[in-house]
N, C-alpha and C. Protein backbone atom coordinates (compact mmCIF):
# COMPACT_ATOMS: atom_id res chain seq x y z
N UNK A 1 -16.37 -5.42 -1.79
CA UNK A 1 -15.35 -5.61 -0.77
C UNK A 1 -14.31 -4.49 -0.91
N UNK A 2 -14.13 -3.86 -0.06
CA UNK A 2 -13.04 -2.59 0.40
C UNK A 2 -11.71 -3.25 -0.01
N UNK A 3 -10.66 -2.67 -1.02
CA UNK A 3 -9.46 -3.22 -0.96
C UNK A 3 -8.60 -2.03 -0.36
N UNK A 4 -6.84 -2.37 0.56
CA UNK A 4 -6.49 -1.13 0.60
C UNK A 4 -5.03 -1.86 0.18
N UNK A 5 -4.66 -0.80 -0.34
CA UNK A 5 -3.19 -0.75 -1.10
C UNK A 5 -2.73 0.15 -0.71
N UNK A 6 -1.32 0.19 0.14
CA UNK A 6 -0.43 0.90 0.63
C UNK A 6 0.88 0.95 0.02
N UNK A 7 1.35 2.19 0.22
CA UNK A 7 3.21 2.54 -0.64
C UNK A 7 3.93 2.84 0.33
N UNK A 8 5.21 2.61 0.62
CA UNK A 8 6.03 3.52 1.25
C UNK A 8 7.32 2.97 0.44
N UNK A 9 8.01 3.90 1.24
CA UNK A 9 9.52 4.29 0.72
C UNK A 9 10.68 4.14 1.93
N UNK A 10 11.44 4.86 1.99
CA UNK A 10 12.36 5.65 3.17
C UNK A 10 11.20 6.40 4.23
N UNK A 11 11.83 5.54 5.49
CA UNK A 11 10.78 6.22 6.62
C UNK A 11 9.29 5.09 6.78
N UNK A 12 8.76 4.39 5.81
CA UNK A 12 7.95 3.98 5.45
C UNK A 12 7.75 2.32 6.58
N UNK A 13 9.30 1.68 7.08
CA UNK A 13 8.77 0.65 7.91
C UNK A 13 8.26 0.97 9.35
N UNK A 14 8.71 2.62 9.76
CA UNK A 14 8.21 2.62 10.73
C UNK A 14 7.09 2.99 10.72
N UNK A 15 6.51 3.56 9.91
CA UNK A 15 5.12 4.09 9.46
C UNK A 15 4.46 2.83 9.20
N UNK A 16 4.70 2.10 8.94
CA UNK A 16 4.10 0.77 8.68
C UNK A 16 3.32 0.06 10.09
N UNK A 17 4.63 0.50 10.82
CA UNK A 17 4.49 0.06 12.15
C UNK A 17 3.46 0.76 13.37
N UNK A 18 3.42 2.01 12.88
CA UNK A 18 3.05 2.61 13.61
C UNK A 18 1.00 2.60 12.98
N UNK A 19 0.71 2.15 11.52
CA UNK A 19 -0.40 2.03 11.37
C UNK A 19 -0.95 0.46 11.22
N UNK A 20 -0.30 -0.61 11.12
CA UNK A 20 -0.85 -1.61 11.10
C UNK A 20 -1.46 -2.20 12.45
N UNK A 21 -1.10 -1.72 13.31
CA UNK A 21 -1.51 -2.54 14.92
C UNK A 21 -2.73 -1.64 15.32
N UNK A 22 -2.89 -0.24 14.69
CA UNK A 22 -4.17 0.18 14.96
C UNK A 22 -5.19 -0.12 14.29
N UNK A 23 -5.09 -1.25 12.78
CA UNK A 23 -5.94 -1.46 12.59
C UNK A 23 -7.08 -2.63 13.33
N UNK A 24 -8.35 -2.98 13.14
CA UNK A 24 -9.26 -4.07 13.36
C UNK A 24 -8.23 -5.29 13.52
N UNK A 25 -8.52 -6.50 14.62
CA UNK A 25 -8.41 -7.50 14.57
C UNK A 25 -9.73 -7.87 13.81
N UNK A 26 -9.08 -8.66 12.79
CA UNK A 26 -9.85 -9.64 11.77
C UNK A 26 -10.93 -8.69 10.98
N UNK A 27 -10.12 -7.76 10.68
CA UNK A 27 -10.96 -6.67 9.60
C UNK A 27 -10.93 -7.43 8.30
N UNK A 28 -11.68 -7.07 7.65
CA UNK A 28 -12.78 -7.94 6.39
C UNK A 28 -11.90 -7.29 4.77
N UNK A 29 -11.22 -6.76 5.36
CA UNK A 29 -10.88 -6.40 3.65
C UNK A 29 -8.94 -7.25 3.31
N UNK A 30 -8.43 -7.17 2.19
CA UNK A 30 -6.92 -7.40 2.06
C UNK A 30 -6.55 -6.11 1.90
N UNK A 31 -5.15 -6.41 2.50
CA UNK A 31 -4.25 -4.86 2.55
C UNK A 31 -3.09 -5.54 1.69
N UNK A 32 -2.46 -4.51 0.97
CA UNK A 32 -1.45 -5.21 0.20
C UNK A 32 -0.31 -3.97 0.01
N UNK A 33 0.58 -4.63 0.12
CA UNK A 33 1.50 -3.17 0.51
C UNK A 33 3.34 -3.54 -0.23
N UNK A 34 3.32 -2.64 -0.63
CA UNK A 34 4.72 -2.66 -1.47
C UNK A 34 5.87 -1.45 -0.89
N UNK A 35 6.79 -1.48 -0.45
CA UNK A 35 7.58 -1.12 0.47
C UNK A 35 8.75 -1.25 -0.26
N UNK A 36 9.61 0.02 -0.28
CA UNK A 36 11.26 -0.18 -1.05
C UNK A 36 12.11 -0.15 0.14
N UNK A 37 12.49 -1.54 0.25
CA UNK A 37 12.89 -2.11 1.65
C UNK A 37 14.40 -2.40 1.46
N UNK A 38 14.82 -2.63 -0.18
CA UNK A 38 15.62 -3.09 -0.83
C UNK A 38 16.13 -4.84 -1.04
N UNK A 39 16.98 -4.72 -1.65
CA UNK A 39 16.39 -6.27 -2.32
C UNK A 39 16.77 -7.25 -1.28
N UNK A 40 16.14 -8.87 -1.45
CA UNK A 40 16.49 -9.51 -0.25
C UNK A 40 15.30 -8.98 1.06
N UNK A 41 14.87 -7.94 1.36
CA UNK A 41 14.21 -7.49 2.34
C UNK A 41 13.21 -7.47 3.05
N UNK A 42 12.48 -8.16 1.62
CA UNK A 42 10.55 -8.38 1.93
C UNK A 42 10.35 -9.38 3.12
N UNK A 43 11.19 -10.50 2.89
CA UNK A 43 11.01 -11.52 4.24
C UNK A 43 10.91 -10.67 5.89
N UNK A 44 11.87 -9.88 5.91
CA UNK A 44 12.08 -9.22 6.88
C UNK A 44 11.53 -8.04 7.47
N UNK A 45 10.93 -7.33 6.49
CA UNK A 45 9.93 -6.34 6.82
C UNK A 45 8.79 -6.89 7.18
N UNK A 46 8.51 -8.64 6.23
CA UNK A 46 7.04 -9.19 6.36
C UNK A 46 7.28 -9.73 7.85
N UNK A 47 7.96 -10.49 8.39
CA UNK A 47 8.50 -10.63 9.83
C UNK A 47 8.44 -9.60 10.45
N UNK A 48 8.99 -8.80 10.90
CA UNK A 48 8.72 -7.52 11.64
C UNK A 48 7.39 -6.77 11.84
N UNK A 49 6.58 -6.84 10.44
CA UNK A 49 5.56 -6.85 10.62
C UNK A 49 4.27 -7.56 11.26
N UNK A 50 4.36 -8.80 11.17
CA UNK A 50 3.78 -9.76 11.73
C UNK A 50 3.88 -10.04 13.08
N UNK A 51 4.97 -9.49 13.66
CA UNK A 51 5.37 -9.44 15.33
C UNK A 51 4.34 -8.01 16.08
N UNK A 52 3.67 -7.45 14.83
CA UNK A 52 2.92 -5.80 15.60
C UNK A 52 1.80 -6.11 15.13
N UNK A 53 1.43 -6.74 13.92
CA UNK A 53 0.25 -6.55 13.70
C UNK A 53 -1.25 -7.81 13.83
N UNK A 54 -2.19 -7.44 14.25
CA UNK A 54 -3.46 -8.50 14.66
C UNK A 54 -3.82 -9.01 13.64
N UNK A 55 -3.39 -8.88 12.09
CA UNK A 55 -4.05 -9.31 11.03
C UNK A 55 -2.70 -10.32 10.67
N UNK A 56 -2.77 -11.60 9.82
CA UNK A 56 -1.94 -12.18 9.02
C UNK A 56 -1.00 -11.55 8.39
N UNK A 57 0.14 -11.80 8.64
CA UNK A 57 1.06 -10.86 7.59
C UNK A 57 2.02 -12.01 6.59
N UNK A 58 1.94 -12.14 5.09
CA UNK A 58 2.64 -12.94 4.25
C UNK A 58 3.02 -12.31 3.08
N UNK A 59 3.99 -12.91 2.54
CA UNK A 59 4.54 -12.53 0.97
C UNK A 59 3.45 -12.86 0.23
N UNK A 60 3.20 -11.74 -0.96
CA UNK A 60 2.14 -11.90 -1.67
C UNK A 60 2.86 -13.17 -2.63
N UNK A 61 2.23 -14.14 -2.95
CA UNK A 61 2.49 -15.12 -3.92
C UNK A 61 2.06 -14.98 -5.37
N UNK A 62 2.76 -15.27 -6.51
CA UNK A 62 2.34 -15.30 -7.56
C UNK A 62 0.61 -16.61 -7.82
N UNK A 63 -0.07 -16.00 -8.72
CA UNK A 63 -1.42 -17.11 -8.73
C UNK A 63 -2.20 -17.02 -7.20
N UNK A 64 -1.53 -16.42 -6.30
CA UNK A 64 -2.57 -16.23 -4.88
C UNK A 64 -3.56 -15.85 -4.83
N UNK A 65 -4.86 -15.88 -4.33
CA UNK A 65 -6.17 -15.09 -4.71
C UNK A 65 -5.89 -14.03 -3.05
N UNK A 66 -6.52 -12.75 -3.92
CA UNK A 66 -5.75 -11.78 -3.00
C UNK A 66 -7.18 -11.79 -1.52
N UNK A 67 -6.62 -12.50 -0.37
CA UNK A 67 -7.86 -12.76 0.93
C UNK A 67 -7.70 -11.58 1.41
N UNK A 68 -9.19 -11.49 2.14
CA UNK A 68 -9.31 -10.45 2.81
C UNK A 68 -9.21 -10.91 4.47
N UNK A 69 -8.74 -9.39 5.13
CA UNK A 69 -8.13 -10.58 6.33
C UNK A 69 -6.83 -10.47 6.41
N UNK A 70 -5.57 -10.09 5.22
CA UNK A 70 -4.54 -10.74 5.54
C UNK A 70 -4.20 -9.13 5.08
N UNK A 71 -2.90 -9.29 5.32
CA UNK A 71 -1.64 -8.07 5.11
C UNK A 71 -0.93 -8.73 4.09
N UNK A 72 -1.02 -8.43 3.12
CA UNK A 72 0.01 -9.17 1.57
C UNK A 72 1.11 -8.06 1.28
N UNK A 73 2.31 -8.49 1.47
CA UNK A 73 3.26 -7.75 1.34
C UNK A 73 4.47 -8.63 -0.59
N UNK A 74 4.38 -7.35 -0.50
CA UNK A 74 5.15 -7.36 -1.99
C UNK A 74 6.86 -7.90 -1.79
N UNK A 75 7.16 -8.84 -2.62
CA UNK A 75 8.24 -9.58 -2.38
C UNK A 75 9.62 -8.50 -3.34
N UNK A 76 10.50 -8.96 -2.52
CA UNK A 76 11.96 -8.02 -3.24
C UNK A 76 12.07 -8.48 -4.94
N UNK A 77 12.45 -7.81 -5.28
CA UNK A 77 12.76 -7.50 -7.18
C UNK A 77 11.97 -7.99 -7.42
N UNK A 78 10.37 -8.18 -7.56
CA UNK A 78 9.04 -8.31 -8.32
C UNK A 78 8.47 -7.10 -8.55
N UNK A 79 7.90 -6.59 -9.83
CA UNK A 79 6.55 -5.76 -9.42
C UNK A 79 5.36 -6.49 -9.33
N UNK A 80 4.59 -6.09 -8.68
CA UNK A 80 2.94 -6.88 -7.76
C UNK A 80 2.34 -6.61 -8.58
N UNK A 81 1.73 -7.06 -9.12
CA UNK A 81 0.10 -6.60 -9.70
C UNK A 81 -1.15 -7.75 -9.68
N UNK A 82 -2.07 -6.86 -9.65
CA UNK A 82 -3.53 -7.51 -9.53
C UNK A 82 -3.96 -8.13 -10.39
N UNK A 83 -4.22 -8.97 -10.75
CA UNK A 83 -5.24 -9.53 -12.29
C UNK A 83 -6.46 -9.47 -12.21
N UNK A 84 -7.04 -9.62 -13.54
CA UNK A 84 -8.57 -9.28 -13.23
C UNK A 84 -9.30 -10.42 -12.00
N UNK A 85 -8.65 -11.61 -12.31
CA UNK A 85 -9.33 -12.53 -11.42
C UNK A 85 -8.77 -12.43 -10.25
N UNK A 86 -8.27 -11.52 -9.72
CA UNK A 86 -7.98 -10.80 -8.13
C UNK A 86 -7.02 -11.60 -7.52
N UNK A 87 -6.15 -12.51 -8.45
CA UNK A 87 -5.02 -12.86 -8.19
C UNK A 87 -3.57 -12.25 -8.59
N UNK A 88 -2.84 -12.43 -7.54
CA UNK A 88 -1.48 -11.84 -7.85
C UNK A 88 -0.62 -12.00 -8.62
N UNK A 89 0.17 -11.49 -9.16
CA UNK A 89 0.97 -11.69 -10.74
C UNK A 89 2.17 -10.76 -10.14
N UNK A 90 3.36 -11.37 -10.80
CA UNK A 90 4.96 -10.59 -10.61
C UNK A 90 5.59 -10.15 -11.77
N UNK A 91 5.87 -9.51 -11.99
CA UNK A 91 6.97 -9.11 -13.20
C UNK A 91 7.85 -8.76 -12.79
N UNK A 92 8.85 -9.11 -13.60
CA UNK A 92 10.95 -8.23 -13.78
C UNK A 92 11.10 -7.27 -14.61
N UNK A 93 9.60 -6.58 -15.01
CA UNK A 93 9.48 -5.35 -15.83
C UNK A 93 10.86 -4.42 -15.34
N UNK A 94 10.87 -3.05 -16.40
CA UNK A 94 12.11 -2.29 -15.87
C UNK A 94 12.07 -1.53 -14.54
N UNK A 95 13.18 -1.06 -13.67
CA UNK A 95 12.56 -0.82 -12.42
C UNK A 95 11.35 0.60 -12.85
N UNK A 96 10.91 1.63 -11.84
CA UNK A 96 10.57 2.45 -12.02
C UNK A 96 10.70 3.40 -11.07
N UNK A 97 11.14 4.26 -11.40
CA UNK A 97 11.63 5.52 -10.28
C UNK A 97 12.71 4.80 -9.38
N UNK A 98 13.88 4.12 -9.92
CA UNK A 98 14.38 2.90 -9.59
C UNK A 98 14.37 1.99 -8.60
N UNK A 99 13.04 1.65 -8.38
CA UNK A 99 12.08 0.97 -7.56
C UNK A 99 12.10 -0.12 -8.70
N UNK A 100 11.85 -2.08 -7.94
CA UNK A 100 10.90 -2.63 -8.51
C UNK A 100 11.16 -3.99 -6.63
N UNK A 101 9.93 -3.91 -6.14
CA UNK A 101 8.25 -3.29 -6.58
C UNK A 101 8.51 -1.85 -6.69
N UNK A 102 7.40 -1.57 -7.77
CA UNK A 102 7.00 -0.22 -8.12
C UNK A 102 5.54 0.15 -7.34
N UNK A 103 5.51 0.96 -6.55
CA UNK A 103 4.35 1.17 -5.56
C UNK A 103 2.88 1.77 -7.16
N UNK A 104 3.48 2.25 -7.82
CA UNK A 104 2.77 2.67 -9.25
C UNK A 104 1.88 2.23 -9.64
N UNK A 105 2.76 0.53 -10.01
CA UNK A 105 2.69 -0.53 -10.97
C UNK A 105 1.49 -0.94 -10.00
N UNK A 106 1.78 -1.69 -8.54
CA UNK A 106 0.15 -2.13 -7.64
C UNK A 106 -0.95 -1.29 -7.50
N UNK A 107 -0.75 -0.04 -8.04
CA UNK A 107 -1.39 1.01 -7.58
C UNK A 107 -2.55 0.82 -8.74
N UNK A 108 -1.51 1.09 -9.97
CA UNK A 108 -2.68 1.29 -11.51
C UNK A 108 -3.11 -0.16 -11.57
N UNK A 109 -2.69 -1.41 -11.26
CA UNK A 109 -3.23 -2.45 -11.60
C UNK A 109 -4.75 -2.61 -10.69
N UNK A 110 -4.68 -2.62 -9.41
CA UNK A 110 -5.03 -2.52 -8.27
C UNK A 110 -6.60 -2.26 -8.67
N UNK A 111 -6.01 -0.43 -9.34
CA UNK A 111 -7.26 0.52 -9.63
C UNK A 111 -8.38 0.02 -10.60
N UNK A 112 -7.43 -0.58 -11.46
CA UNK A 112 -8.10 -0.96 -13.01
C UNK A 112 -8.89 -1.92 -12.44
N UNK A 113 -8.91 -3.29 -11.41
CA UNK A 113 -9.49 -4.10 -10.96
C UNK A 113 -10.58 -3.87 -9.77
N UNK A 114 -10.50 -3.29 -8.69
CA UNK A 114 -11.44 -2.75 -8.14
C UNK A 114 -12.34 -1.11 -7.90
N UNK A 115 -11.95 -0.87 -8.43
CA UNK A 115 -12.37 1.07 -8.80
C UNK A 115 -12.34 1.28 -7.93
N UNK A 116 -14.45 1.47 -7.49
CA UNK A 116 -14.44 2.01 -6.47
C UNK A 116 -14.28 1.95 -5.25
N UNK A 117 -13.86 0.55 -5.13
CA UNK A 117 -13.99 -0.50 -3.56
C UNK A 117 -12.57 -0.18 -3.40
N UNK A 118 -11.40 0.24 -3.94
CA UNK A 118 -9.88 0.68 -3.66
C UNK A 118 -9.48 2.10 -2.92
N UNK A 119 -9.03 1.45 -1.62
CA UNK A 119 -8.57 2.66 -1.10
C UNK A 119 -7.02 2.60 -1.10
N UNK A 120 -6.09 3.70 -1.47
CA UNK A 120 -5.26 4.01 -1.67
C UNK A 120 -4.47 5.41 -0.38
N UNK A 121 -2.90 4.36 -0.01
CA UNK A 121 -2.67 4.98 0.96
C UNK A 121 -1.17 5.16 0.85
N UNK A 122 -0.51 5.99 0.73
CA UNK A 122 0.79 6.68 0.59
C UNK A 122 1.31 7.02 1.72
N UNK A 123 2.21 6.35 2.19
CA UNK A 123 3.10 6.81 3.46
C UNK A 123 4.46 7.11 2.76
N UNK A 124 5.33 7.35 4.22
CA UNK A 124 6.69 7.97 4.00
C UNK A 124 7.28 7.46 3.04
N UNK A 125 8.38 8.33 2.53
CA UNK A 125 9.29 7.79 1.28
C UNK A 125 9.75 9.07 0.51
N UNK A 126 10.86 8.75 0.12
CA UNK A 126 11.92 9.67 -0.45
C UNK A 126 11.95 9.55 -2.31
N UNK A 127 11.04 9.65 -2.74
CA UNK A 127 10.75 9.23 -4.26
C UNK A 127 9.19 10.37 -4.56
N UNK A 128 8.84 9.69 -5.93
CA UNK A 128 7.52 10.30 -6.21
C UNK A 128 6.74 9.28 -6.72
N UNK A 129 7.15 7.56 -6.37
CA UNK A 129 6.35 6.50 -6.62
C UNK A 129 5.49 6.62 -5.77
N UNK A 130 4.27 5.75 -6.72
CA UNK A 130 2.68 6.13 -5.95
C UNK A 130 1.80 7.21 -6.07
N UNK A 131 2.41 8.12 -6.23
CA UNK A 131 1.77 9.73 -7.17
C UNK A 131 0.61 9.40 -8.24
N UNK A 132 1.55 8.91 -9.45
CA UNK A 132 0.66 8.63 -10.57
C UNK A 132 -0.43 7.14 -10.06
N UNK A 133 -0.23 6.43 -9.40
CA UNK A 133 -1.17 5.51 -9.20
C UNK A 133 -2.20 6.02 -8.41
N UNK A 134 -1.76 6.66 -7.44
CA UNK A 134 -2.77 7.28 -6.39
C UNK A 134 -3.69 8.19 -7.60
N UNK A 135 -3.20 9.04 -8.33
CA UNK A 135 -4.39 9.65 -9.17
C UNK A 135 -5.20 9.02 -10.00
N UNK A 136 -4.65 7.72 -10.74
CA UNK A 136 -5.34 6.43 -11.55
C UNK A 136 -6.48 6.14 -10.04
N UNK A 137 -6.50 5.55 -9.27
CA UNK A 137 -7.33 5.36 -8.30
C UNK A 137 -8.03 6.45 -7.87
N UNK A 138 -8.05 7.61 -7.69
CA UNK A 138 -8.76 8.60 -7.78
C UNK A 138 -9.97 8.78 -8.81
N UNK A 139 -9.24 8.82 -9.82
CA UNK A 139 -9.36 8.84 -11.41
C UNK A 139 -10.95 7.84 -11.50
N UNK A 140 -10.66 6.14 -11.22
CA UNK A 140 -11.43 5.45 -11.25
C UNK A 140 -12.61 4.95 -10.06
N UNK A 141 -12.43 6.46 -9.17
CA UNK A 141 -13.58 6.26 -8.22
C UNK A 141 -13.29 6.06 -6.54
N UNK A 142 -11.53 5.38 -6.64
CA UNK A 142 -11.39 5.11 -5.58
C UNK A 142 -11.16 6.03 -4.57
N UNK A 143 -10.40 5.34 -3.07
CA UNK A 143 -10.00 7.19 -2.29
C UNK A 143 -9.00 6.95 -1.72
N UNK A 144 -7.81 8.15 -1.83
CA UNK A 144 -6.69 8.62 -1.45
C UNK A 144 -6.82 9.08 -0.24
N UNK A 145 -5.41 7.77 0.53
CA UNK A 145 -5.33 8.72 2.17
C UNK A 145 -4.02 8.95 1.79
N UNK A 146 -2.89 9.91 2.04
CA UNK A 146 -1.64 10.15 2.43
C UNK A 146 -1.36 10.51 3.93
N UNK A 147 -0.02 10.40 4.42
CA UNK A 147 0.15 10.25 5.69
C UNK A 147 0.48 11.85 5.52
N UNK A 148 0.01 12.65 6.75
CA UNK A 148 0.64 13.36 6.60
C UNK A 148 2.08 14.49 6.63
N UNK A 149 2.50 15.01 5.44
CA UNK A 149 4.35 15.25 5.45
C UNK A 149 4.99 15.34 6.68
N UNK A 150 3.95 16.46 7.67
CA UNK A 150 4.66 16.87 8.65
C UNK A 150 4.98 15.58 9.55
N UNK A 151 4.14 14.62 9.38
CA UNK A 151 4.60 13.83 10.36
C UNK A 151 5.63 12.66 9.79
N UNK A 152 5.79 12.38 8.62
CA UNK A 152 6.20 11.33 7.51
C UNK A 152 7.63 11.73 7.99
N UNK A 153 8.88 10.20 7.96
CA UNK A 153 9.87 10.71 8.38
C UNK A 153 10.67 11.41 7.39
N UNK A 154 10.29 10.72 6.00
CA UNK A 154 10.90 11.49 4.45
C UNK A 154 9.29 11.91 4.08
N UNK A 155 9.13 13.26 3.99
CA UNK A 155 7.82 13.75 3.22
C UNK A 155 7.85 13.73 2.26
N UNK A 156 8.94 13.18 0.95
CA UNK A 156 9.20 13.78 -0.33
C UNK A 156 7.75 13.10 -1.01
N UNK A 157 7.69 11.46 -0.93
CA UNK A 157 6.48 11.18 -0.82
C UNK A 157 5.50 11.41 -0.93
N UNK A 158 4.86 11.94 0.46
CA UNK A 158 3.21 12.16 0.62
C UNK A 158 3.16 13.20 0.08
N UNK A 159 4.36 14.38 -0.02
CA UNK A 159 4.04 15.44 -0.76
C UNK A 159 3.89 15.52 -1.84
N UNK A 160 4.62 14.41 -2.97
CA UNK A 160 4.50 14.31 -4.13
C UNK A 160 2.77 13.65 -5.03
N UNK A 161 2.32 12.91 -3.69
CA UNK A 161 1.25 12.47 -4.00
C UNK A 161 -0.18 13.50 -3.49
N UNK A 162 0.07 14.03 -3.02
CA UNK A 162 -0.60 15.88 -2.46
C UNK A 162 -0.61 16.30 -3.96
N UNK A 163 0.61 16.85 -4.60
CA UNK A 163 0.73 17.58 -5.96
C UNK A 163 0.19 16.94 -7.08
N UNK A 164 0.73 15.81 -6.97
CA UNK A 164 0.10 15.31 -8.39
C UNK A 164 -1.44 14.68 -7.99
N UNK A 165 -2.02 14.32 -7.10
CA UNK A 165 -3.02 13.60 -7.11
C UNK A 165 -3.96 14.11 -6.20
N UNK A 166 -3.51 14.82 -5.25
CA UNK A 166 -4.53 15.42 -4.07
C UNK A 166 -4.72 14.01 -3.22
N UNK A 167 -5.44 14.32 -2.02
CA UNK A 167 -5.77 13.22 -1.05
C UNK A 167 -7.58 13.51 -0.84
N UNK A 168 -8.28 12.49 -0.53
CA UNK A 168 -9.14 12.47 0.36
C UNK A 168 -9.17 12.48 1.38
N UNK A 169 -8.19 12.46 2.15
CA UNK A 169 -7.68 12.35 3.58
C UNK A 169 -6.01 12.31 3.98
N UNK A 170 -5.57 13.77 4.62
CA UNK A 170 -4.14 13.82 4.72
C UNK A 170 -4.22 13.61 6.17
N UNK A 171 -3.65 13.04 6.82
CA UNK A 171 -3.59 12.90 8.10
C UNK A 171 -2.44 11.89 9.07
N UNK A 172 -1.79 12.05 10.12
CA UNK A 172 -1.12 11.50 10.73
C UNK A 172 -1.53 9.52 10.65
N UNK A 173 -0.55 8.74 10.70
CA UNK A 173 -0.83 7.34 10.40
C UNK A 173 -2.39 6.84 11.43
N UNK A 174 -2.42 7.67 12.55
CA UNK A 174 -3.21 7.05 13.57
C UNK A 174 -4.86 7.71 13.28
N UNK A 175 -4.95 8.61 12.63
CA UNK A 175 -6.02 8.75 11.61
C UNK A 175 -6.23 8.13 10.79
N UNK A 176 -5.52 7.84 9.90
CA UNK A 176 -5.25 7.16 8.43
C UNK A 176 -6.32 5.68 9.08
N UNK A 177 -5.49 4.89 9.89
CA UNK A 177 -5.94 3.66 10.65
C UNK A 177 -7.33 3.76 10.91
N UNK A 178 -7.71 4.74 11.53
CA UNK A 178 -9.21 5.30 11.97
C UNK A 178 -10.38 4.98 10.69
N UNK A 179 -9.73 5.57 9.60
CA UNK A 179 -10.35 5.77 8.19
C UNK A 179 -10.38 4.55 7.86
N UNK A 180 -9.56 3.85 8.04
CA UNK A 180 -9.19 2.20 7.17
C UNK A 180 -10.32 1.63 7.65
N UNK A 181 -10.92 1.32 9.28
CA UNK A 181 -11.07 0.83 10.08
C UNK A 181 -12.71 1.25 9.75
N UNK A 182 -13.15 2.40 9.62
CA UNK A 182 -14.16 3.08 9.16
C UNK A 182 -15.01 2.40 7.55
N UNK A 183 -14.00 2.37 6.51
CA UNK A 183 -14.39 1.83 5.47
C UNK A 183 -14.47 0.38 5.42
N UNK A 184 -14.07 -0.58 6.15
CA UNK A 184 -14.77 -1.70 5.84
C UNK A 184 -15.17 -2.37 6.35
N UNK A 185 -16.42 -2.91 6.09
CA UNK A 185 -17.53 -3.34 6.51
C UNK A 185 -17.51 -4.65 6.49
N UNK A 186 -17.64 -5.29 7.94
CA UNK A 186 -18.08 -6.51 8.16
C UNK A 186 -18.31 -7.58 6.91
């Protein structure tokens, strides 16, 4: 089963917006996405989201088994991570890149749990979280889309994940969607 894990930052809800409604109604994989929205915020990005997009959109829950099908969005001051038994887990670990969620932290957990079935996708944002995870997922087989800078509203981001990790696919959000839409299978 195709997993996709998405990052953003600054710039990142409209990018959100602008790739979730092009994906599949009732596409077969979970998307899980961690967003520095700031604290208090997750409800509201997960709302906003859910008003554009054809797939389920909810707060990822601690002990949740991660469905495919749904849009799982990362809740304010948790970091997300995967467990081996493909349920969700939170920590109050320290922030990181003073982020928590840490787009990193879902990224390397994510990787360690599905290798090669993990696609990894970096949108806008003003940081260099997601860099090192995007290359852990690389690393373990999976594949890197970044949005691309020129179009990203903060590139600091996708560019940072270009340098440190390279992409399998740099491209505007409405490509990116194309690709998503491409990798999973019924």
């Amino acid at each position: 089963m195709t997993v996709i894990v998405i990052g953003s930052s600054a710039g990142g809800p409209q990018a959100l917006h602008d790739l979730l409604p092009l994906l599949k109604p009732g596409l077969a994989a979970p998307l899980i996405i961690v967003s520095h929205v700031g604290e208090n915020m997750g409800d509201l990005l997960t709302e906003g989201l859910a008003r554009t997009c054809t797939l389920p959109v909810r707060i990822a829950a601690e002990r949740m088994p991660v469905e495919p099908g749904v849009v799982h969005v990362a809740p304010s001051g948790y970091h997300l991570l995967i467990e081996p038994d493909r349920r969700f887990a939170y920590s109050v670990d320290e922030r990181i890149r003073f982020s928590r969620p840490s787009i990193d932290v879902l990224f390397v957990s994510a990787a360690e749990v599905y290798r090669d079935e993990l696609v990894g996708v970096v949108l806008s944002g003003a940081n260099a979280d997601g860099a090192e995870g995007l290359r852990t997922i690389r690393r373990l087989g999976g594949l890197a889309l970044v949005q691309d800078p020129n179009e990203a509203i903060v590139p600091t981001m996708p560019l940072a994940a270009i340098e440190q990790a390279g992409a399998d696919i740099c491209a505007p959000t409405a490509i990116l969607a194309a690709h998503i839409n491409s990798y999973v299978r019924p």
